[in-house]
N, C-alpha and C. Protein backbone atom coordinates (compact mmCIF):
# COMPACT_ATOMS: atom_id res chain seq x y z
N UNK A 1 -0.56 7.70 26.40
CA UNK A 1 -0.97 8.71 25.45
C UNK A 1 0.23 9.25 24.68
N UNK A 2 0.07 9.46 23.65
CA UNK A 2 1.10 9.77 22.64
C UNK A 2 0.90 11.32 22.15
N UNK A 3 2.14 12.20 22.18
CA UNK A 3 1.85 13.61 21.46
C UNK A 3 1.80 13.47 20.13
N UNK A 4 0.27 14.31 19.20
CA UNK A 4 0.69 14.92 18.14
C UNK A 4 0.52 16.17 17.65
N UNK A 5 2.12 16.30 16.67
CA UNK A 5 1.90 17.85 16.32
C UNK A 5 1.12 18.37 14.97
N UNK A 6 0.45 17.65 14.86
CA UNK A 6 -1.07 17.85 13.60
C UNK A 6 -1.31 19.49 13.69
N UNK A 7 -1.83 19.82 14.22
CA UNK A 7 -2.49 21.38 14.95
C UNK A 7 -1.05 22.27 14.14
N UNK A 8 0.07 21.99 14.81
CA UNK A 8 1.39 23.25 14.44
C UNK A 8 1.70 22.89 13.01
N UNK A 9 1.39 22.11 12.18
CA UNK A 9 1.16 21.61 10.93
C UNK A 9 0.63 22.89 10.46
N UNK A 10 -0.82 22.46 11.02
CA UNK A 10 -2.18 22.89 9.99
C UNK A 10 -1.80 24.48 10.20
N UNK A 11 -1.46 25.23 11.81
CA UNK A 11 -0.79 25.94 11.64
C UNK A 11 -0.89 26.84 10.50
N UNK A 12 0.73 26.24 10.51
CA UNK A 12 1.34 26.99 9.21
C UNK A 12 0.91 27.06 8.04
N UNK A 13 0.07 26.03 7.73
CA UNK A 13 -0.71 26.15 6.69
C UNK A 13 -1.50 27.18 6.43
N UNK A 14 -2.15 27.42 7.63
CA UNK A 14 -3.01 28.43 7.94
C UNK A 14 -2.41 29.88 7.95
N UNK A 15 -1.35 30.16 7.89
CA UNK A 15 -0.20 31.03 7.78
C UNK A 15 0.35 30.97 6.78
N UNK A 16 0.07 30.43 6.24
CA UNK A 16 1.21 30.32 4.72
C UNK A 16 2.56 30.41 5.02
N UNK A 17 3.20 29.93 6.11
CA UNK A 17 4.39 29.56 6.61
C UNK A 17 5.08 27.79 5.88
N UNK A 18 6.05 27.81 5.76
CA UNK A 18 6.45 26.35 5.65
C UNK A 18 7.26 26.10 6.65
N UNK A 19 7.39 24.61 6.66
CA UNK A 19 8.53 24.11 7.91
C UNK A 19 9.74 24.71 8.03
N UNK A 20 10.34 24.97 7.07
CA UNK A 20 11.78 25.66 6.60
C UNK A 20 11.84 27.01 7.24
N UNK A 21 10.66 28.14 6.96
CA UNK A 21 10.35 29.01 7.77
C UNK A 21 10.65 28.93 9.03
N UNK A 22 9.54 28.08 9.80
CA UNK A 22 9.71 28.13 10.86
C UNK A 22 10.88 27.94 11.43
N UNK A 23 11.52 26.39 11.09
CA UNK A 23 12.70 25.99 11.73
C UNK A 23 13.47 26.99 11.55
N UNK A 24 14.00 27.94 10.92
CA UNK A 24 15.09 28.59 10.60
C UNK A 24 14.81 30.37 11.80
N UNK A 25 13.40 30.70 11.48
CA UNK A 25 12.74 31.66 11.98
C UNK A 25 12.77 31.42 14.07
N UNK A 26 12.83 30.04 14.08
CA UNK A 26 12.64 30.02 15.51
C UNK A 26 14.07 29.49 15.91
N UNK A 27 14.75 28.85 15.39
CA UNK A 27 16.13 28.49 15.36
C UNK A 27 16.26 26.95 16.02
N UNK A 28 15.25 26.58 15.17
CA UNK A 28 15.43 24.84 15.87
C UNK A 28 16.38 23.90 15.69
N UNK A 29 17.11 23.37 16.28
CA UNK A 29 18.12 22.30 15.34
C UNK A 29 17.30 21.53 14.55
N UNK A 30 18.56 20.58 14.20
CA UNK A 30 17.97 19.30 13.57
C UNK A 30 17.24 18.45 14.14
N UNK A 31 17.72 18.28 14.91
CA UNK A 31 17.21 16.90 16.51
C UNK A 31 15.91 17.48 16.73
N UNK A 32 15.99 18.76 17.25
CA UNK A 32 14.46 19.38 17.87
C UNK A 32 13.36 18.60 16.81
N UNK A 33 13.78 19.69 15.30
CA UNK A 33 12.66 20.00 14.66
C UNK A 33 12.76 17.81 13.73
N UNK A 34 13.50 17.32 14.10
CA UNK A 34 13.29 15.74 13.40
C UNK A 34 12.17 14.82 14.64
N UNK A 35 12.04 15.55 15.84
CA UNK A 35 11.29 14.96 17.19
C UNK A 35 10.34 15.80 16.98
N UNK A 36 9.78 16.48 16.34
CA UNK A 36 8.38 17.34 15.93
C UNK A 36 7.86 16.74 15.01
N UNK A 37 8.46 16.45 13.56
CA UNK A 37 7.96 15.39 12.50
C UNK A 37 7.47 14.09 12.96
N UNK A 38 8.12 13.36 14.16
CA UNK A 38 8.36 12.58 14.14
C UNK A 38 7.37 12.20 15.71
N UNK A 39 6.88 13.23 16.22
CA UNK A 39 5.74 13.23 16.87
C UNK A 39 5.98 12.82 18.99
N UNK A 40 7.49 13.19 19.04
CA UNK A 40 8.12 12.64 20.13
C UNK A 40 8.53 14.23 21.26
N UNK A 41 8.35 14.00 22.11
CA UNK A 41 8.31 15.18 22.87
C UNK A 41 9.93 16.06 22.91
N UNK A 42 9.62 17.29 22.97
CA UNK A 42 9.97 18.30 23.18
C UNK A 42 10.24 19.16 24.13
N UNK A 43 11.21 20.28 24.82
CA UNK A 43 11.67 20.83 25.81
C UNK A 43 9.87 22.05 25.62
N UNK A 44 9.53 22.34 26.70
CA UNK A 44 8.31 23.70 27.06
C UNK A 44 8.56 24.17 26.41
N UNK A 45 10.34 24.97 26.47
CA UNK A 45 10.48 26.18 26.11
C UNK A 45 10.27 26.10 24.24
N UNK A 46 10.69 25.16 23.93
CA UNK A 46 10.74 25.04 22.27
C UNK A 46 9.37 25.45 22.27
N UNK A 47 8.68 25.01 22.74
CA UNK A 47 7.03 24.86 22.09
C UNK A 47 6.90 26.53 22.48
N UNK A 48 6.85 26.78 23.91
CA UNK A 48 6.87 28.64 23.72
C UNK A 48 7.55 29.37 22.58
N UNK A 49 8.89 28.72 22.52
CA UNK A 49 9.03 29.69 21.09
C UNK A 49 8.50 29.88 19.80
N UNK A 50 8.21 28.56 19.86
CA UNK A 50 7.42 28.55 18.07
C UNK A 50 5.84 29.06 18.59
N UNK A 51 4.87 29.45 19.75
CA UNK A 51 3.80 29.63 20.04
C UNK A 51 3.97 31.38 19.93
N UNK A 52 5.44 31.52 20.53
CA UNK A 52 5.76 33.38 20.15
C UNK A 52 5.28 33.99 18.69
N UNK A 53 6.57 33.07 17.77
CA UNK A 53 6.58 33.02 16.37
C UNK A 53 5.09 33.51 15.84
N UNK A 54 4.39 32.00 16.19
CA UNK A 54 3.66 32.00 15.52
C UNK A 54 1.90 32.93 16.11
N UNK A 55 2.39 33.35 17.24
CA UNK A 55 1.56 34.41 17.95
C UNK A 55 0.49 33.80 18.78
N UNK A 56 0.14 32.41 19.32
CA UNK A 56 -0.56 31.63 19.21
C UNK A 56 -0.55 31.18 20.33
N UNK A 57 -1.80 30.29 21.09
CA UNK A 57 -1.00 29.48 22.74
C UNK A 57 -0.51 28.32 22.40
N UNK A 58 0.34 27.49 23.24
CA UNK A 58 1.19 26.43 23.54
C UNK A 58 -0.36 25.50 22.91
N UNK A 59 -0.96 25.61 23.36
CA UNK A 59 -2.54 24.76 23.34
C UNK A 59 -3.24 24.44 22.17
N UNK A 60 -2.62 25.56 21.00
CA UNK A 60 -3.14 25.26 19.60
C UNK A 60 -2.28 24.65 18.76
N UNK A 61 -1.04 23.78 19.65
CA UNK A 61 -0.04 23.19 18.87
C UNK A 61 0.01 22.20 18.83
N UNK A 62 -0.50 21.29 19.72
CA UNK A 62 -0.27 19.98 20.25
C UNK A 62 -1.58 19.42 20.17
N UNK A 63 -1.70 18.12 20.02
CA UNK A 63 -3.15 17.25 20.84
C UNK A 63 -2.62 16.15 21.03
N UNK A 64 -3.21 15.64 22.29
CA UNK A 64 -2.77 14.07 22.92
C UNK A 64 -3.77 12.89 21.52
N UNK A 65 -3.20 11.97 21.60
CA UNK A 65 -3.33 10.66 20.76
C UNK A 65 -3.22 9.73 22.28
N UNK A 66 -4.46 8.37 21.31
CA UNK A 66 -4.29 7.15 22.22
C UNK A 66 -3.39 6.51 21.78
């Protein structure tokens, strides 16, 4: 099963947030936030922070792929 971050997308959309926002707002590197585009896993804690940010659970960020 493969992670995707579709959901923390739509997100921000849904927020009128952009990626730039966030990354800068939650303090992601490069590496982090290029393994989020790019649909490849991530440390918990990252995902808690941007779920803080964005006020939201860990659960509305992610969905598994076959």
């Amino acid at each position: 099963m493969k992670i995707s971050y579709s959901p923390l997308w739509r997100k921000l959309e849904e927020k009128k947030l952009s990626r730039t926002e966030l990354r800068e707002s939650v303090q992601l590197g490069s590496s982090t936030y290029s393994k989020l585009i790019r649909n490849q896993s991530v440390t918990t804690d990252t995902l808690l922070k941007i779920s803080a940010y964005l006020r939201c659970d860990v659960s509305e960020l992610i969905e598994s792929k076959k």
